[in-house]
C-alpha atoms as a PDB file:
ATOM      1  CA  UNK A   1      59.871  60.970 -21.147  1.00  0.00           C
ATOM      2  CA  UNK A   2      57.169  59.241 -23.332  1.00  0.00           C
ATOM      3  CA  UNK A   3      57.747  55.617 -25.122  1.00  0.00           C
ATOM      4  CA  UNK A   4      57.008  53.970 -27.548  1.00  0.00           C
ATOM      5  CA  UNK A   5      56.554  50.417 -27.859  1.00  0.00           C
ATOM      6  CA  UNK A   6      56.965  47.251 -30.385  1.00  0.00           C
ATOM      7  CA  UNK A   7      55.835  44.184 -28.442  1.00  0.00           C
ATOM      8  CA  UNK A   8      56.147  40.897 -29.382  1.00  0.00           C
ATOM      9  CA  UNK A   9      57.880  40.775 -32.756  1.00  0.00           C
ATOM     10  CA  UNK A  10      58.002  37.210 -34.012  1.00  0.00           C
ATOM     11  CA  UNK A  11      61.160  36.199 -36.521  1.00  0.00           C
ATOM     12  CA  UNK A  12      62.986  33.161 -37.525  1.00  0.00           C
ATOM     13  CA  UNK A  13      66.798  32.649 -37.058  1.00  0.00           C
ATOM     14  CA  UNK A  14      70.093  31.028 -36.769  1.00  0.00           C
ATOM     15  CA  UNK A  15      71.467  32.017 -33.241  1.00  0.00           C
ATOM     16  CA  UNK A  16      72.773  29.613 -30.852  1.00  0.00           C
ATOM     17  CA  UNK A  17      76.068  28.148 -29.966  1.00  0.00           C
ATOM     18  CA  UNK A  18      74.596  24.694 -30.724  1.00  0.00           C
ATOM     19  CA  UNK A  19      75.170  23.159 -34.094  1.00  0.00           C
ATOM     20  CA  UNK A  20      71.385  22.155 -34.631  1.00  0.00           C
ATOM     21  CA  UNK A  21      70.361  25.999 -33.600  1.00  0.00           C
ATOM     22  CA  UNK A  22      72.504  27.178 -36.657  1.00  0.00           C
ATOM     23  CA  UNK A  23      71.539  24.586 -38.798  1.00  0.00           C
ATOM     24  CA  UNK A  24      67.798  24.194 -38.072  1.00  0.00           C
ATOM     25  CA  UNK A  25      67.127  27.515 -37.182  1.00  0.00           C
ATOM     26  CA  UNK A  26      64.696  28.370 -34.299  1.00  0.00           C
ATOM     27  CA  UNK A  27      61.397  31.572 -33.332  1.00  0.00           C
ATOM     28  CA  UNK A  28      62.556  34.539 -31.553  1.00  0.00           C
ATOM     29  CA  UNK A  29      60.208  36.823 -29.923  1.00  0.00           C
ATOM     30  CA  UNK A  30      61.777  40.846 -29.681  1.00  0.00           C
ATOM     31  CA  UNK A  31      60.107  43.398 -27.469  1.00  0.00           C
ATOM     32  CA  UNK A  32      62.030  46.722 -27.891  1.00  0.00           C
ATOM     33  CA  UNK A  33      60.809  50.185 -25.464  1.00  0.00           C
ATOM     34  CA  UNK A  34      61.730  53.200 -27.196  1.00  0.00           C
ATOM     35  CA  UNK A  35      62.530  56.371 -24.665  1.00  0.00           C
ATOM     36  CA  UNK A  36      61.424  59.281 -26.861  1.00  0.00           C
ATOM     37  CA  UNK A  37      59.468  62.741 -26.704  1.00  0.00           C
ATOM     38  CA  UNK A  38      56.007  62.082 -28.631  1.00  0.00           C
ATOM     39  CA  UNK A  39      54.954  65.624 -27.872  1.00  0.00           C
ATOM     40  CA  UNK A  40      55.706  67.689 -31.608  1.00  0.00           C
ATOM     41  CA  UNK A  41      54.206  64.337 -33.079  1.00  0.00           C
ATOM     42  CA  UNK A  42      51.063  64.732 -30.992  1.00  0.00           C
ATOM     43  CA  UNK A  43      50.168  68.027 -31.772  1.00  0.00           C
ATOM     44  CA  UNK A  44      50.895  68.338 -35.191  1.00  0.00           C
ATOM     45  CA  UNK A  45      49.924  64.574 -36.389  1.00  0.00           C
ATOM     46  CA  UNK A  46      53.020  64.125 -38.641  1.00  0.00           C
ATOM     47  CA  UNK A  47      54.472  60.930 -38.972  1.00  0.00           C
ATOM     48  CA  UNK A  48      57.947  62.917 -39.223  1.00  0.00           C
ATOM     49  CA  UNK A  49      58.069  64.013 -35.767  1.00  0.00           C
ATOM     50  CA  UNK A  50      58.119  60.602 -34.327  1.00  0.00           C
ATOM     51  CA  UNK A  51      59.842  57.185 -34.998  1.00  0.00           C
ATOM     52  CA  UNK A  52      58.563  55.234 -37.699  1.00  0.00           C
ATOM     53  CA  UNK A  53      57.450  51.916 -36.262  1.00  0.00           C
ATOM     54  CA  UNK A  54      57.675  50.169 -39.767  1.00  0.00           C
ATOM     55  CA  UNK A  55      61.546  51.242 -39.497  1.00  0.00           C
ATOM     56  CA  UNK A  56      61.881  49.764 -36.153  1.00  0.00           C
ATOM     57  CA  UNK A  57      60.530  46.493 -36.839  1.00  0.00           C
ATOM     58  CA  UNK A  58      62.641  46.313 -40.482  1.00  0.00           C
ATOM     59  CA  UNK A  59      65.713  46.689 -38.614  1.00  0.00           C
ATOM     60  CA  UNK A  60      64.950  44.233 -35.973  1.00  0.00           C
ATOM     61  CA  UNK A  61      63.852  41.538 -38.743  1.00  0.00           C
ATOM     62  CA  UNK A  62      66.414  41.937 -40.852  1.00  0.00           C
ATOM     63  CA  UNK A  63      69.039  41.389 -37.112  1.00  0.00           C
ATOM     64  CA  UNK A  64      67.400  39.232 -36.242  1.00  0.00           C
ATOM     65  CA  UNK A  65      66.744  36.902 -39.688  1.00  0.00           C
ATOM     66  CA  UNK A  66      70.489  38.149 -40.713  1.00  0.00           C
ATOM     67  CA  UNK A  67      73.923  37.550 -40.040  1.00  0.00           C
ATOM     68  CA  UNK A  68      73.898  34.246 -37.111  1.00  0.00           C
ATOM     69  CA  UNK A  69      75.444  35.227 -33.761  1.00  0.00           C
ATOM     70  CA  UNK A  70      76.733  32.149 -31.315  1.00  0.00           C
ATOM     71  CA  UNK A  71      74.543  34.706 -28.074  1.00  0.00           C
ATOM     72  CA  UNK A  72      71.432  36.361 -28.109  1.00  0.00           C
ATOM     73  CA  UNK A  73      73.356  39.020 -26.108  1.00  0.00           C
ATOM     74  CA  UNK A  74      74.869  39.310 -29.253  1.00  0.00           C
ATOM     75  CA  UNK A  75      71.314  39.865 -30.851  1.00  0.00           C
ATOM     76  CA  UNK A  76      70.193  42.223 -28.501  1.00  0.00           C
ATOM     77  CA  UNK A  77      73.350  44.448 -28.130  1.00  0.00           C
ATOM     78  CA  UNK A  78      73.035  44.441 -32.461  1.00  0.00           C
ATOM     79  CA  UNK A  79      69.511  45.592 -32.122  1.00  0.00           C
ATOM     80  CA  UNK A  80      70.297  48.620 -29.198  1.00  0.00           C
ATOM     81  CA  UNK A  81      72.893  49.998 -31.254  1.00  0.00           C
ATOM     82  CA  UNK A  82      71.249  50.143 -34.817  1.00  0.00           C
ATOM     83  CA  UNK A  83      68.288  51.547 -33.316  1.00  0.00           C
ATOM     84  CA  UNK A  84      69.962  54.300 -31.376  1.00  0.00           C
ATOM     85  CA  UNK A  85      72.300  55.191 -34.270  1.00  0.00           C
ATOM     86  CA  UNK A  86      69.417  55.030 -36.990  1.00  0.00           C
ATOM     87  CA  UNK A  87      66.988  57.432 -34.723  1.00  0.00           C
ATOM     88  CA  UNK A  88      69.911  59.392 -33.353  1.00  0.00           C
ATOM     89  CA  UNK A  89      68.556  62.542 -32.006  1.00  0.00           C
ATOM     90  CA  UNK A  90      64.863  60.812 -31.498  1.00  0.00           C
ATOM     91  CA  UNK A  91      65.236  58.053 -29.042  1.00  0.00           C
ATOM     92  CA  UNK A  92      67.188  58.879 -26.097  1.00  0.00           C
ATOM     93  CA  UNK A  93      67.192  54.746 -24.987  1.00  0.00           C
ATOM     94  CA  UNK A  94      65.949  51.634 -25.770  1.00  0.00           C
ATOM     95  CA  UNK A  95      65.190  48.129 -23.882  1.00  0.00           C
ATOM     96  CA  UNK A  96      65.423  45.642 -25.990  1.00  0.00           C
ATOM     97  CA  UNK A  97      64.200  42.062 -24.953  1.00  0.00           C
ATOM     98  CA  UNK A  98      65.050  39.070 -26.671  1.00  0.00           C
ATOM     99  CA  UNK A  99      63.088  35.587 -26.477  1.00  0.00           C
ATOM    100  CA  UNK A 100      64.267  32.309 -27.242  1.00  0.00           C
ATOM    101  CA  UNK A 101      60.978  30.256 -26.734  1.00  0.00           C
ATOM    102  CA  UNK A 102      62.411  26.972 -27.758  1.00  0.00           C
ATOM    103  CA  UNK A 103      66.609  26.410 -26.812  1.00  0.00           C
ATOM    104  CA  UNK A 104      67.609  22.727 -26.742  1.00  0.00           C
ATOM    105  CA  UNK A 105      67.547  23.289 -23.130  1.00  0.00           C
ATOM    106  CA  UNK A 106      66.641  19.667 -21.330  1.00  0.00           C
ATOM    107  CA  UNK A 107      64.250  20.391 -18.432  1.00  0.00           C
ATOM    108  CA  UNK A 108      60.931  21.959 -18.051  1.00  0.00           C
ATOM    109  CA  UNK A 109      60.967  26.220 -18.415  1.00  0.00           C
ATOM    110  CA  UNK A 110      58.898  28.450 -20.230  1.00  0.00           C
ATOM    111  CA  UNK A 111      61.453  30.534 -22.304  1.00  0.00           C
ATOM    112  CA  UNK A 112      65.187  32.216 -21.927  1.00  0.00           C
ATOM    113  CA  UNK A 113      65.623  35.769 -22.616  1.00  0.00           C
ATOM    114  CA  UNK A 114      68.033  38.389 -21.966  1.00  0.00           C
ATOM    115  CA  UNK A 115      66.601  42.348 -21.841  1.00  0.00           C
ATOM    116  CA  UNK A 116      69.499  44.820 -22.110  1.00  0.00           C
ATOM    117  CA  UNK A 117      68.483  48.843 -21.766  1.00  0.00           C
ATOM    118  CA  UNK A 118      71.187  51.141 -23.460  1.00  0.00           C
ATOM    119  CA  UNK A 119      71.034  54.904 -24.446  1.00  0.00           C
ATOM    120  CA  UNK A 120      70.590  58.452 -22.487  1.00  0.00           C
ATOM    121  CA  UNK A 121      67.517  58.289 -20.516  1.00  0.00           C
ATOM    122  CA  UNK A 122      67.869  61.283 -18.962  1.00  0.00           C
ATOM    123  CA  UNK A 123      68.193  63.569 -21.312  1.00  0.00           C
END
């Protein structure tokens, strides 16, 4: 199994259960791991026999920037499916992490995040 990965994909949205974090808005970071086969692409060189990476990081901007959800399990569960459905037949999983850098959290803490892994890694 080869992957492929999109690290550290920076958007702006309006996720949260609190009414400032739907209002105001806040930076989420999105890591997703693709579980595909990268061998056809690697000997022939065609962009067609692998996942477009522009795709990938569309779909997650426009979850991520779209609709508001109250979790960011929400937002990560949104991103697992489209990306399995769109690539059906070319990625066999996906981990998808999801960053919240800045929640009106009181207390000292780097970030939250929640990392979900979905799909049929063994196939």
């Amino acid at each position: 199994m080869d992957y492929i990965h999109l690290r550290d994909m920076q958007f702006y949205g309006y996720h949260g259960v609190l009414q400032e974090e739907t209002m105001l808005g806040q930076r989420f970071r999105v890591t997703v791991s693709l579980a595909v086969s990268t061998k056809k692409a690697g000997e022939t060189d065609h962009l067609h026999h692998t996942v477009n990476y522009v795709e990938v990081y569309e779909l997650c901007k426009n979850i991520v920037e779209g609709k508001p959800f109250q979790l960011i399990e929400a937002v990560a569960e949104t991103i697992a499916t489209a990306i399995l459905e769109k690539f059906d037949g070319q990625v066999y999983g996906c981990k998808v992490e999801l960053i919240k850098p800045d929640p009106p959290i009181p207390g000292h803490y780097k970030e939250v995040a929640v990392e979900i892994v979905r799909g049929h890694y063994n196939e």
